[in-house]
Protein backbone atom coordinates (compact mmCIF):
# COMPACT_ATOMS: atom_id res chain seq x y z
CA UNK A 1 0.00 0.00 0.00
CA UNK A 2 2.93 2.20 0.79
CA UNK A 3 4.10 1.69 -2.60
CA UNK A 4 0.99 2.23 -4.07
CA UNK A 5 0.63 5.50 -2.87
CA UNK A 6 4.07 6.85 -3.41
CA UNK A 7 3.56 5.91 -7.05
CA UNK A 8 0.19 7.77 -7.01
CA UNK A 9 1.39 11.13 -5.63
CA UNK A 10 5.00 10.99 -8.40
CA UNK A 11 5.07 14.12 -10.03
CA UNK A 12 6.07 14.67 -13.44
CA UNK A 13 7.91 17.82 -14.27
CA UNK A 14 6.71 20.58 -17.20
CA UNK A 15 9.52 20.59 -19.28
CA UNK A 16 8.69 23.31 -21.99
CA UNK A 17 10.33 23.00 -25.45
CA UNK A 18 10.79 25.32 -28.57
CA UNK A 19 7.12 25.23 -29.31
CA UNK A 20 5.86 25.84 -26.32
CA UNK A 21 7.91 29.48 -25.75
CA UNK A 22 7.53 29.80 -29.84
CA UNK A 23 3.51 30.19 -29.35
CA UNK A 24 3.98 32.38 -26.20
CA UNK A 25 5.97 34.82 -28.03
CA UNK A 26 3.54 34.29 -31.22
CA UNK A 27 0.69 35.43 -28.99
CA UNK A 28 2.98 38.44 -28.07
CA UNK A 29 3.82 39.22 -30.93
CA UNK A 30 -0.17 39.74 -31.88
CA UNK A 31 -0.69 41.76 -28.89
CA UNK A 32 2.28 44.25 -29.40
CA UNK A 33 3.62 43.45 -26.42
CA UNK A 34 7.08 43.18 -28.00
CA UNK A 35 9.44 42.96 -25.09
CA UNK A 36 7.52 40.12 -23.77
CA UNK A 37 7.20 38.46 -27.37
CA UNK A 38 10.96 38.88 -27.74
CA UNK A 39 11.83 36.94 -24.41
CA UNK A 40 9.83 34.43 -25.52
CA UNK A 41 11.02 33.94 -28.78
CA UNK A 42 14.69 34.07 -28.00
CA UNK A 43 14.00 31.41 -25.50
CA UNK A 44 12.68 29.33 -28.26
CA UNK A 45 15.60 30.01 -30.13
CA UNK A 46 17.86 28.61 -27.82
CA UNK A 47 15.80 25.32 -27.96
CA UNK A 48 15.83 24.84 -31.74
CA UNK A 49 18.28 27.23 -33.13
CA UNK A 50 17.56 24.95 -36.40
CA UNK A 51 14.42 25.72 -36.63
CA UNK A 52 13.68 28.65 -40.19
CA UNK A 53 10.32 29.70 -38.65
CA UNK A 54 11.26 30.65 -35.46
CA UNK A 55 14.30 32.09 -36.41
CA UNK A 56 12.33 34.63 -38.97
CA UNK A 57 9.88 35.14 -36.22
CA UNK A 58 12.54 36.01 -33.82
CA UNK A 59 14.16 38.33 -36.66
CA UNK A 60 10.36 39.91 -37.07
CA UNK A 61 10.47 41.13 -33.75
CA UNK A 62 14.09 42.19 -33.72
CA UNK A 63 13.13 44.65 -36.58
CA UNK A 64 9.88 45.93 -34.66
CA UNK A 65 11.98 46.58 -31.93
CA UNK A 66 14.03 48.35 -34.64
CA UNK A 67 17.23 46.23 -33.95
CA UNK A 68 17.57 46.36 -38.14
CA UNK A 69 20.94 44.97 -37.75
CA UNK A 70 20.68 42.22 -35.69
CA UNK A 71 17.37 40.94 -37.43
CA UNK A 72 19.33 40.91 -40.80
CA UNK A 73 22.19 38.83 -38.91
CA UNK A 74 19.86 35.77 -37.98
CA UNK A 75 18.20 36.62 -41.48
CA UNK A 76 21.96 35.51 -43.39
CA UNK A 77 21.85 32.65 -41.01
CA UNK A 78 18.90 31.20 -41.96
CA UNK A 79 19.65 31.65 -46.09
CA UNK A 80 22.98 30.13 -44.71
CA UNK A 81 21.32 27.01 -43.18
CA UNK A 82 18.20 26.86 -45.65
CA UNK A 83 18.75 28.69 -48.88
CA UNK A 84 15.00 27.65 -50.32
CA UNK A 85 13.49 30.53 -47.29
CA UNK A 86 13.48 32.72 -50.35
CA UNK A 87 10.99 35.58 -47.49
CA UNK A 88 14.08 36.11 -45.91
CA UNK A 89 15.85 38.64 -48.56
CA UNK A 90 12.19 40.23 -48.58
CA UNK A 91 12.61 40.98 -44.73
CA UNK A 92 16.32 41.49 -45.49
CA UNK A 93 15.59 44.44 -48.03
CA UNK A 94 12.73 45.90 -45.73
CA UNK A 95 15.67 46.46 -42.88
CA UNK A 96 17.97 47.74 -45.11
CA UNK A 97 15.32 50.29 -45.77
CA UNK A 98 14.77 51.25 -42.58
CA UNK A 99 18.60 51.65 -42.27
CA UNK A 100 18.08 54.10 -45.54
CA UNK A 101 20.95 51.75 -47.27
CA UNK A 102 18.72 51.39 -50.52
CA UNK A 103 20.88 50.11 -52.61
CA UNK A 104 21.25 47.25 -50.25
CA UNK A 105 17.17 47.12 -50.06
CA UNK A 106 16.69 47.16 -53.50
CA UNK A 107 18.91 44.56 -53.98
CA UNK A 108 17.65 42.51 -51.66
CA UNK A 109 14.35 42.93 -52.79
CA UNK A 110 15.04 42.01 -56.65
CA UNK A 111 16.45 38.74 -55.49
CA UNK A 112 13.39 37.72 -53.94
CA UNK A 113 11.13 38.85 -56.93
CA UNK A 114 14.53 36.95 -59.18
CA UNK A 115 14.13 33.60 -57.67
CA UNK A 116 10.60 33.62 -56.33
CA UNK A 117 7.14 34.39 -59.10
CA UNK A 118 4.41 34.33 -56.95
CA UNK A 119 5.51 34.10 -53.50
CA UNK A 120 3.78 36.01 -50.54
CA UNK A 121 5.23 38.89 -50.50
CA UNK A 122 5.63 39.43 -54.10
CA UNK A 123 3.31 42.66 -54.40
CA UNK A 124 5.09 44.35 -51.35
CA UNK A 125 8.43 43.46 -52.51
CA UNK A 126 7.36 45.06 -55.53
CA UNK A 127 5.76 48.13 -53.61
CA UNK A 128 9.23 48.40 -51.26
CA UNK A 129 11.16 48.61 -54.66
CA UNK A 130 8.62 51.38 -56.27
CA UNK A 131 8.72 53.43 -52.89
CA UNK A 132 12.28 53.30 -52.54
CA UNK A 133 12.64 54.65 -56.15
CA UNK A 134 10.28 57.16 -55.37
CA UNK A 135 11.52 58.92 -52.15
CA UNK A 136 15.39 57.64 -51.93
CA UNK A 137 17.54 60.28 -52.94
CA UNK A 138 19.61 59.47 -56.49
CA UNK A 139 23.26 59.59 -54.32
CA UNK A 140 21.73 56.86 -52.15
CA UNK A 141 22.79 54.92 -55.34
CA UNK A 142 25.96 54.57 -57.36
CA UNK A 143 24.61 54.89 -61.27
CA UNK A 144 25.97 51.72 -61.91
CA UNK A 145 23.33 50.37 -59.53
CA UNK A 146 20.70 52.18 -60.86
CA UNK A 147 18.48 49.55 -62.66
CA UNK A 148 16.49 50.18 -66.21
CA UNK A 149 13.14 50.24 -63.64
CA UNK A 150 14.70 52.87 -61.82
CA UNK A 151 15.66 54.73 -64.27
CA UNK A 152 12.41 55.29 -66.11
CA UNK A 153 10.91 56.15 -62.32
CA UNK A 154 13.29 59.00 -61.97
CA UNK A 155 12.64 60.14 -65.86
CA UNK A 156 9.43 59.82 -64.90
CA UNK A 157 9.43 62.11 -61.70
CA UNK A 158 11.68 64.61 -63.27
CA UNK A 159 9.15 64.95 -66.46
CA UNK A 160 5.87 65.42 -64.29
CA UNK A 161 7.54 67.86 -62.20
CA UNK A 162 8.59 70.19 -64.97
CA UNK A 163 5.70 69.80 -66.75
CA UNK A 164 3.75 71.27 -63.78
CA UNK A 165 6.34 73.67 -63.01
CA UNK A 166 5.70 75.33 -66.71
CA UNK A 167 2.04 75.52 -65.96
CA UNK A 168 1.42 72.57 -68.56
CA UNK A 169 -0.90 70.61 -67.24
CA UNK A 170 -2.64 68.95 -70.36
CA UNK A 171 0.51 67.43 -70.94
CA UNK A 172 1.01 66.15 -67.79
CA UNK A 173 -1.98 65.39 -67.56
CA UNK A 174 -1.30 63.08 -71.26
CA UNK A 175 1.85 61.37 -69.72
CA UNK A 176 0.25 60.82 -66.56
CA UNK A 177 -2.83 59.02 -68.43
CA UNK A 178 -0.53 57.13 -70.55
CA UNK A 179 2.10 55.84 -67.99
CA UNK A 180 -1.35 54.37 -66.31
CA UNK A 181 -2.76 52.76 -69.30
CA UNK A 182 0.73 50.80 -70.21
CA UNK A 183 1.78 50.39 -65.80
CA UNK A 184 -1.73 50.06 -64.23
CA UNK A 185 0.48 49.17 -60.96
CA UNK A 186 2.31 52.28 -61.12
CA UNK A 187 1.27 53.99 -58.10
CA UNK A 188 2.57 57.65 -57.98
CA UNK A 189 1.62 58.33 -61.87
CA UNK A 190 -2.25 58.24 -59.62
CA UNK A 191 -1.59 60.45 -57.04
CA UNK A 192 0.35 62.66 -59.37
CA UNK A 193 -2.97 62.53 -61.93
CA UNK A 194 -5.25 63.31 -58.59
CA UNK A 195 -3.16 66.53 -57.93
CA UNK A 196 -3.52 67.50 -61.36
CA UNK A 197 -7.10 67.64 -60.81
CA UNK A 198 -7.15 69.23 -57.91
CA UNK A 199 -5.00 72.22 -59.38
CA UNK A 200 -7.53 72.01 -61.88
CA UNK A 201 -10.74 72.48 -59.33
CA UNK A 202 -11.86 69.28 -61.02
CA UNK A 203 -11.98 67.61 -57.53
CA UNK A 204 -14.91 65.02 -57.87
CA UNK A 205 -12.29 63.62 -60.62
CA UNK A 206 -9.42 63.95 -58.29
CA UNK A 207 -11.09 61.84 -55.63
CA UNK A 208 -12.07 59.31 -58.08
CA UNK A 209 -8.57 58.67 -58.83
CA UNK A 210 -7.32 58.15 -55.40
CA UNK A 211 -10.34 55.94 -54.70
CA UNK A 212 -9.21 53.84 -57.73
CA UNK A 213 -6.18 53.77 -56.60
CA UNK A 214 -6.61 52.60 -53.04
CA UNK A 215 -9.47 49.83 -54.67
CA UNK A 216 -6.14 48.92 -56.74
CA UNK A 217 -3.79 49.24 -53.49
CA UNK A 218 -5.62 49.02 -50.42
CA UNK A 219 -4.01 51.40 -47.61
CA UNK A 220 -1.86 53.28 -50.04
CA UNK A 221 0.01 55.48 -47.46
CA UNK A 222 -0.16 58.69 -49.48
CA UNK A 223 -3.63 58.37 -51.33
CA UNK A 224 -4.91 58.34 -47.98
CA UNK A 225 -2.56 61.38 -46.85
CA UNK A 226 -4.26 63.18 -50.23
CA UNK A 227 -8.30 61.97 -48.45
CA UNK A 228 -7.28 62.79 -44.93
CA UNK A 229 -6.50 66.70 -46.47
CA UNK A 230 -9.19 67.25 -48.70
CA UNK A 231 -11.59 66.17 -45.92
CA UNK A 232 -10.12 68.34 -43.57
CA UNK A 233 -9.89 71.42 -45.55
CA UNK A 234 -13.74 70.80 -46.92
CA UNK A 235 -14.81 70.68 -42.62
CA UNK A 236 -15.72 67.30 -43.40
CA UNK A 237 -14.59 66.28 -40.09
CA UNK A 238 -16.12 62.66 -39.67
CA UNK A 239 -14.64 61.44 -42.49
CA UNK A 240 -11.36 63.10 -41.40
CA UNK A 241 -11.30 61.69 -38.09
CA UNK A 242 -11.47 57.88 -40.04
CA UNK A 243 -8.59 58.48 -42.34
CA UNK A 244 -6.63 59.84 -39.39
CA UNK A 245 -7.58 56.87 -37.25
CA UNK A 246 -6.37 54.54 -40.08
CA UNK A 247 -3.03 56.19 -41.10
CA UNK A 248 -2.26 57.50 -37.32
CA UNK A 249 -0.17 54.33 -36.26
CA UNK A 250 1.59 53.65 -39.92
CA UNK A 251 5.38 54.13 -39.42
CA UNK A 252 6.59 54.99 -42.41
CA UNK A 253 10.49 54.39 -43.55
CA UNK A 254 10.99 56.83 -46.05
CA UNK A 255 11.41 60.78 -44.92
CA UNK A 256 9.14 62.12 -46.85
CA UNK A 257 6.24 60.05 -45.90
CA UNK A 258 7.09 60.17 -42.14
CA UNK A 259 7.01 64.49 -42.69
CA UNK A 260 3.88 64.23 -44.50
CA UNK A 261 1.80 62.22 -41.77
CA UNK A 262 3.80 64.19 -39.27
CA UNK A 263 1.96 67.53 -40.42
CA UNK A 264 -1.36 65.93 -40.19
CA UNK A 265 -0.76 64.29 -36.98
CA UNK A 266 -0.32 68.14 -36.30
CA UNK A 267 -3.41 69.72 -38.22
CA UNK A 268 -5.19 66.32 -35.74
CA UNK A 269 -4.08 67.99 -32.56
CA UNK A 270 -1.95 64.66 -32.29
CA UNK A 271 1.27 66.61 -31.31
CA UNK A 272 3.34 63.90 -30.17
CA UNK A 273 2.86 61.49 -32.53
CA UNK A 274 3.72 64.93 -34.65
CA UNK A 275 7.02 64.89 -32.76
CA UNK A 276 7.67 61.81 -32.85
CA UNK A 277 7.68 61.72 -37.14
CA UNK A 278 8.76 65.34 -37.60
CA UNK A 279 12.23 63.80 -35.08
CA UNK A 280 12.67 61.01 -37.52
CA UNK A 281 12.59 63.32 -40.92
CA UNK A 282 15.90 63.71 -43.17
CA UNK A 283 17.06 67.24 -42.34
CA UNK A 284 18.54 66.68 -46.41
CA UNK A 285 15.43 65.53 -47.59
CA UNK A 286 12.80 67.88 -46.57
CA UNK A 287 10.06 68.33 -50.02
CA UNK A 288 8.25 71.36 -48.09
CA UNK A 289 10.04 73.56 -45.57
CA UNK A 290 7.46 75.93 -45.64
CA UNK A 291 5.00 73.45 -44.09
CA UNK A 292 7.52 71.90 -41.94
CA UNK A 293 8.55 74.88 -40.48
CA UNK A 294 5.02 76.10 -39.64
CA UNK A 295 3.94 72.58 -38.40
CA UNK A 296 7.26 71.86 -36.42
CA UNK A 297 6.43 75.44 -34.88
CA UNK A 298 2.90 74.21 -34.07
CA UNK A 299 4.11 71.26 -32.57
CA UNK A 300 6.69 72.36 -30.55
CA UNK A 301 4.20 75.25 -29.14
CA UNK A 302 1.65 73.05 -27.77
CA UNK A 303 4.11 70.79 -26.14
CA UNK A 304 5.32 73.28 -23.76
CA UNK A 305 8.52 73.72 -25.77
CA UNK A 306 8.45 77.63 -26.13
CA UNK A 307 12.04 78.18 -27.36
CA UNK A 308 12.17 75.44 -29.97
CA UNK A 309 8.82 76.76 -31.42
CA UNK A 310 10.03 80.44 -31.59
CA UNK A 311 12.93 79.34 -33.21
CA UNK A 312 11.31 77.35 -36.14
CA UNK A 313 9.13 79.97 -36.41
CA UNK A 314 11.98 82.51 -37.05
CA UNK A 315 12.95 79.56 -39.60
CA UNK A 316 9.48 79.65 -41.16
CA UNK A 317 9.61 83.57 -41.42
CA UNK A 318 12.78 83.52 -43.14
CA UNK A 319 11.28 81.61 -46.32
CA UNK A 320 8.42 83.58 -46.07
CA UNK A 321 9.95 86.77 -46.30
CA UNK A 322 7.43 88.66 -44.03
CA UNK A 323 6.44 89.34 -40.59
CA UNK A 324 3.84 87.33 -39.65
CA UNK A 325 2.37 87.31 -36.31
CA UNK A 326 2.70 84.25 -33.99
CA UNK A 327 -0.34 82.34 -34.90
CA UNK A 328 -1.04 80.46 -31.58
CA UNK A 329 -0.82 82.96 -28.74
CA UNK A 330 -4.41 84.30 -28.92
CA UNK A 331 -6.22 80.97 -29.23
CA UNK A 332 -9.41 82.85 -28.38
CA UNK A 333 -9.86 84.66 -31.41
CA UNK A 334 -12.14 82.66 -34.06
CA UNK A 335 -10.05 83.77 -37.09
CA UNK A 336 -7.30 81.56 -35.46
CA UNK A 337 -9.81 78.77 -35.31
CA UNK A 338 -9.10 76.38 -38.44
CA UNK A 339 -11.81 74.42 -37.84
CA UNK A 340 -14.27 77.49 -37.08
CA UNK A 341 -13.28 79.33 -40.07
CA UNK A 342 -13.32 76.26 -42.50
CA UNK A 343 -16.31 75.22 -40.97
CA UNK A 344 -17.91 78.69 -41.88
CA UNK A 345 -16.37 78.63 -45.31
CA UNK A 346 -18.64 75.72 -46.04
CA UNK A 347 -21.75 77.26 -44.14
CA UNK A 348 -24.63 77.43 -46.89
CA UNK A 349 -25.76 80.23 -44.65
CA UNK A 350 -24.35 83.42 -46.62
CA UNK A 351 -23.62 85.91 -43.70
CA UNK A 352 -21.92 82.73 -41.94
CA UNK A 353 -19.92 81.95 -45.20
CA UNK A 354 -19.66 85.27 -45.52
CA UNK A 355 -17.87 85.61 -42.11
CA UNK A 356 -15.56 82.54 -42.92
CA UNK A 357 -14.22 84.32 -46.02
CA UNK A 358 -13.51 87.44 -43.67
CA UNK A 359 -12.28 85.58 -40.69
CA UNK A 360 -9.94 84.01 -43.25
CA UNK A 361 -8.47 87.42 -44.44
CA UNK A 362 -7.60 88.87 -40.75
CA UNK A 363 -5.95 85.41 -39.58
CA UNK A 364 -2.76 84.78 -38.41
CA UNK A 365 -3.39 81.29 -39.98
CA UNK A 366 -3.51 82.27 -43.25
CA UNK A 367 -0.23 80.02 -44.37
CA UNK A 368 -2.33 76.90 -42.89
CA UNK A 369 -5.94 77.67 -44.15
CA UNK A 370 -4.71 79.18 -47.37
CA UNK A 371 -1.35 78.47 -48.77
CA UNK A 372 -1.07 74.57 -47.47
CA UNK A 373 -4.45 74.35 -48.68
CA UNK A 374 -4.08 72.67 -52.36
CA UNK A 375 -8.04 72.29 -52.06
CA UNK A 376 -9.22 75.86 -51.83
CA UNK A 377 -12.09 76.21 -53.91
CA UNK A 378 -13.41 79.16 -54.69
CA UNK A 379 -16.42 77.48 -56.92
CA UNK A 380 -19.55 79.04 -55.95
CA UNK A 381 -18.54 81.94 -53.87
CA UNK A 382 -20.37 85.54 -54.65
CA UNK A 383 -19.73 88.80 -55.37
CA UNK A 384 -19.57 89.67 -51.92
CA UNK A 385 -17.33 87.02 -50.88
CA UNK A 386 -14.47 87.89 -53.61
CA UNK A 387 -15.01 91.51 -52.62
CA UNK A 388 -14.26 90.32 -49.15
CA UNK A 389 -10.99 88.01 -50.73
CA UNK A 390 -9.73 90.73 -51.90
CA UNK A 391 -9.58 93.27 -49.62
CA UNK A 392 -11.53 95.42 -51.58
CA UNK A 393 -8.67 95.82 -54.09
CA UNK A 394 -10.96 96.85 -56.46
CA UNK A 395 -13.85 98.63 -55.30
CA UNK A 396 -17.06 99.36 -57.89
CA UNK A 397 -18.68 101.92 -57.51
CA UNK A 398 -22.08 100.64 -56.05
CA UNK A 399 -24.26 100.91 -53.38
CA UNK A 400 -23.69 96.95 -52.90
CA UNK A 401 -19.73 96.59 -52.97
CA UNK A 402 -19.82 100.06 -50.96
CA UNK A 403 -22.14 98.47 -47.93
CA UNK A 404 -20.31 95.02 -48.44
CA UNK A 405 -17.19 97.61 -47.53
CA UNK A 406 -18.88 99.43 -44.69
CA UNK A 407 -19.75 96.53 -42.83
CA UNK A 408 -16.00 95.05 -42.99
CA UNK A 409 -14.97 98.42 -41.40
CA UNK A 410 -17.72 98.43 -38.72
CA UNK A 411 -16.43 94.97 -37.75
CA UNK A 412 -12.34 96.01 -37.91
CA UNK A 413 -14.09 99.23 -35.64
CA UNK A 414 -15.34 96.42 -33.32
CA UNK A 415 -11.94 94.76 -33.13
CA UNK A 416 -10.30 97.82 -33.03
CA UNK A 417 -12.23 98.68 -29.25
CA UNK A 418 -11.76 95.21 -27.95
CA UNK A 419 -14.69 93.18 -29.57
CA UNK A 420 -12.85 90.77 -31.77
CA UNK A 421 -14.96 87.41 -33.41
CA UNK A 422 -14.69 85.19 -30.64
CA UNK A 423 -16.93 83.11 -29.58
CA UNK A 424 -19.28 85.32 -27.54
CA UNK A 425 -19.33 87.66 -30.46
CA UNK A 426 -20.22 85.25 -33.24
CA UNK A 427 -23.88 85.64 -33.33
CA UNK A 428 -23.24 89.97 -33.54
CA UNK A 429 -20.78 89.05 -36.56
CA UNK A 430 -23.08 87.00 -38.24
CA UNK A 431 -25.96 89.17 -38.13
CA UNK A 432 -23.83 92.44 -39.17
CA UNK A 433 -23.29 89.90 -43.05
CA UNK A 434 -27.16 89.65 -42.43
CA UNK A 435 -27.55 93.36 -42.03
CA UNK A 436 -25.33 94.07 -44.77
CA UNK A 437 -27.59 92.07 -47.57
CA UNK A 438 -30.76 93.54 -45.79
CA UNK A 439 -29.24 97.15 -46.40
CA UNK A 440 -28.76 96.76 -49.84
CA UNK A 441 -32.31 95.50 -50.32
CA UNK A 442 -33.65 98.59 -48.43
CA UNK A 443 -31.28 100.39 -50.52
CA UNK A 444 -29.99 101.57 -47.11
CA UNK A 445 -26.76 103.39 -48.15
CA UNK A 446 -23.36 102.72 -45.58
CA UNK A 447 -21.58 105.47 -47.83
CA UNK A 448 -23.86 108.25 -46.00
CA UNK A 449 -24.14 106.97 -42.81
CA UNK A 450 -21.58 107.36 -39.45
CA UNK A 451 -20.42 104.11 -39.28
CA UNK A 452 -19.49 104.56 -35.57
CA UNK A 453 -22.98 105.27 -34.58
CA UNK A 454 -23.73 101.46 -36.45
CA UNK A 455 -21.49 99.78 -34.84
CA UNK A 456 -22.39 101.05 -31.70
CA UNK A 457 -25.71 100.17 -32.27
CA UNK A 458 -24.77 96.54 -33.04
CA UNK A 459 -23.06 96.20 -29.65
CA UNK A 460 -25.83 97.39 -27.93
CA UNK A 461 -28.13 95.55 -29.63
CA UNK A 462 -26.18 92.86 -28.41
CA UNK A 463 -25.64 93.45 -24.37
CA UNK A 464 -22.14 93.74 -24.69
CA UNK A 465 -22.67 97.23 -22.55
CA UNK A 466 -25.08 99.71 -20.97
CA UNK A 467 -25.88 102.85 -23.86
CA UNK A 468 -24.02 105.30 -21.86
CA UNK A 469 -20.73 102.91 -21.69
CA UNK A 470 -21.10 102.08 -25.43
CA UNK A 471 -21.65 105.45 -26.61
CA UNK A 472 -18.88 106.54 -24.89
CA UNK A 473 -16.52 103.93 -26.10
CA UNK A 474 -17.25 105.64 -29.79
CA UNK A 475 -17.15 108.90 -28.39
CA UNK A 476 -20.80 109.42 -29.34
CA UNK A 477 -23.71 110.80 -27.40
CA UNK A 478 -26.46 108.33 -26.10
CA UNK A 479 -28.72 110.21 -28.44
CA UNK A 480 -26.37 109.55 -31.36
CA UNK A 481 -26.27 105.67 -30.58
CA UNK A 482 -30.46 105.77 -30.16
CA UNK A 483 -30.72 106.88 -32.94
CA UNK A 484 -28.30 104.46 -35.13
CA UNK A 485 -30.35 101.87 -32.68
CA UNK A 486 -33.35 103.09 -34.38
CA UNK A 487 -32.48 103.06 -37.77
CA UNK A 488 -30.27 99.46 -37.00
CA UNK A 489 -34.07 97.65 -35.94
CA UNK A 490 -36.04 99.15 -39.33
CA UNK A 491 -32.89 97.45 -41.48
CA UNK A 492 -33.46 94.39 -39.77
CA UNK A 493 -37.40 94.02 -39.17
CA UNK A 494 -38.13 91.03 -41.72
């Protein structure tokens, strides 16, 4: 019985093996938990070092920890071991990518599209090797390198630009077409074709192409880039918020991708993912240091870093040429509200859109809302709104453009003694654009009329003072303002 019972209670030791730490670090792996995967997997490792897959796994998570060196090390010693692992010189030339040696990444890439036809990673080997060619600059490669593919890319590039540079668009626009028709996988000649049409305020046709393209290339970094902006300057802001949430996380490998998503993580409010791009951007390889001056700036401001943003944007100035005021130390104002102003620029109200064209001409965003802005679209807008534009650069001589005129003043009056558009004023802005249409149809003429007095009125009319305190903010009499008070209710009875 003794026996018996000693034999019942033997225990038999766990003894885990490759497979068993191999699917603990898979699991991980999946989860992101990378440190945790990586123990795991190097543990398996050390219990079949023979073993291809979890070798490459282990390499995997060497190069998200980005340990590109040390993954392509275990990567030779697998093509060593097993030479038929033909994934490995895809992984290989991704690495070398991150490690910006393209020529190494490009030819690591063409030997696994050389010795493998329709393996799994054929399209993004194929993808790796068109990016590469697209954003790599030419002295990353010796021209002996430089493959027949490559060099029609950078022909290609170097036609499209010039072509758009000399205003010749319907050529470009020919190429573009054409290089589609006989490459149908030839990514950029798309986006190029979509900003073409967009220069061209042919934007339905713009988006089509992009949506084509990302049917043809699902999650196509820079189509979605192109979305994420033209749903962002149109105050589309649902549909903005899904791109964003999509393209947030990517981590690009080439410079000018990571600067492009940076300045969106920016115009998102996302300012350290911002940071984190705009810190991993090619100081040599920067396509727009006008935006990535301004966004840096931005950036930098709103994370508490007050020197660094002053100092890119002294950087920013300098291209600029002028003396622009520092766009995010009066927050309060709506003209330095993008998404207020844009917002308003859509309005089918017309005194709101009417107040979004104006609120666009006294902001200190005008570089952001404007001159990044490759969507502005001026389709649609009115007399009064150009007027507006303009600045009144050329004035008519009519009762309309001259009370479309008085009623700008009367508002820079406004700002002038302290009531800027904010948001407590919005509703007296709004209804002076209302006022201003219901003048003209009353044939009530501004050009006769003290424009003081009106404005006073308007503030009144609002609560933004007693009479006496308003009146003598104008230097009017309380008679003066009753009057203009008067006059101010007849214009707007309905």
């Amino acid at each position: 019985m003794k026996n018996s019972k000693q034999e019942g209670n033997k225990i038999y030791p766990f003894r885990p093996n490759g497979e068993f730490y191999f699917q603990r670090g898979i699991e991980a792996f999946r989860n992101q938990e990378m440190p945790e995967a990586l123990r795991y997997l190097e543990r398996a490792a050390f219990f079949e070092p023979d073993e291809p897959v979890i070798m490459c796994q282990l390499a995997i998570c060497y190069t998200e920890l980005g340990q590109f060196d040390k993954s392509n090390q275990i990567l030779r010693r697998v093509l060593d071991e097993a030479d038929d692992i033909h994934y490995c010189y895809y992984f290989m030339a991704n690495n070398y990518a991150y490690m910006k040696d393209f020529k190494s990444a490009l030819q690591h890439a063409n030997k696994y599209l050389a010795v493998v036809a329709e393996g799994e990673y054929v399209e993004e080997a194929k993808d790796l090797i068109q990016l590469i060619m697209e954003e790599a600059p030419l002295a990353s490669f010796g021209v002996s390198d430089i493959s027949d593919m490559e060099k029609d890319f950078f022909a290609f590039k170097e036609n499209v630009d010039e072509l758009i540079s000399e205003d010749k668009l319907a050529e470009a626009n020919q190429f573009l077409v054409a290089k589609i028709e006989t490459e149908p996988t030839f990514w950029q000649a798309y986006v190029e074709l979509a900003g073409i049409r967009f220069k061209e305020e042919r934007f339905p046709e713009g988006l089509a192409i992009l949506e084509d393209l990302l049917d043809r290339d699902p999650g196509n970094l820079l189509a979605l880039c192109e979305l994420y902006l033209y749903a962002y300057y149109q105050a589309e802001w649902e549909q903005a918020d899904k791109i964003f949430k999509e393209i947030r996380s990517v981590e690009p490998f080439m410079s000018f991708q990571r600067e492009k998503l940076a300045r969106i993580c920016a115009m998102a409010g996302d300012y350290k993912r911002a940071d984190q791009l705009f810190f991993k951007v090619n100081q040599l390889e920067i396509m727009d240091r006008y935006a990535y001056y301004y966004y840096r700036a931005e950036t930098a401001y709103f994370l508490e870093r007050m020197d660094e943003a002053e100092a890119f944007w002294e950087q920013f100035q300098q291209i600029d040429g002028e003396s622009l005021a520092f766009p995010w130390d009066a927050p309060e104002l709506l003209a330095n509200d993008e998404f207020a102003v844009l917002a308003k620029l859509k309005s089918r109200d017309t005194a709101k859109h009417l107040l979004g064209v104006y609120l666009m001409t006294i902001s200190d965003k005008q570089p952001a809302l404007i001159m990044f802005n490759d969507y502005f679209d001026m389709t649609g807008w009115d007399f009064f709104a150009h007027l507006i534009f303009s600045e009144f650069e050329f004035l008519p001589d009519s009762l309309d453009a001259a009370n479309c005129n008085g009623v700008v003043a009367i508002l820079g009056r406004m700002e002038e003694l302290g009531f800027p558009a904010t948001v407590e004023t919005t509703k007296l802005y709004v209804e002076a654009f209302d006022f201003m249409q219901l003048a003209i149809d009353r044939k009530y003429d501004l050009r006769t009329k003290n424009l003081d007095g009106l404005s006073a009125a308007m503030l009144y009319r609002h609560k933004f003072g007693t009479q006496k305190q308003i009146a003598e903010l104008f230097g009017l009499s309380v008679a003066t303002l009753r009057k203009f008070l008067q006059e101010l209710d007849v214009v707007l009875s309905r």
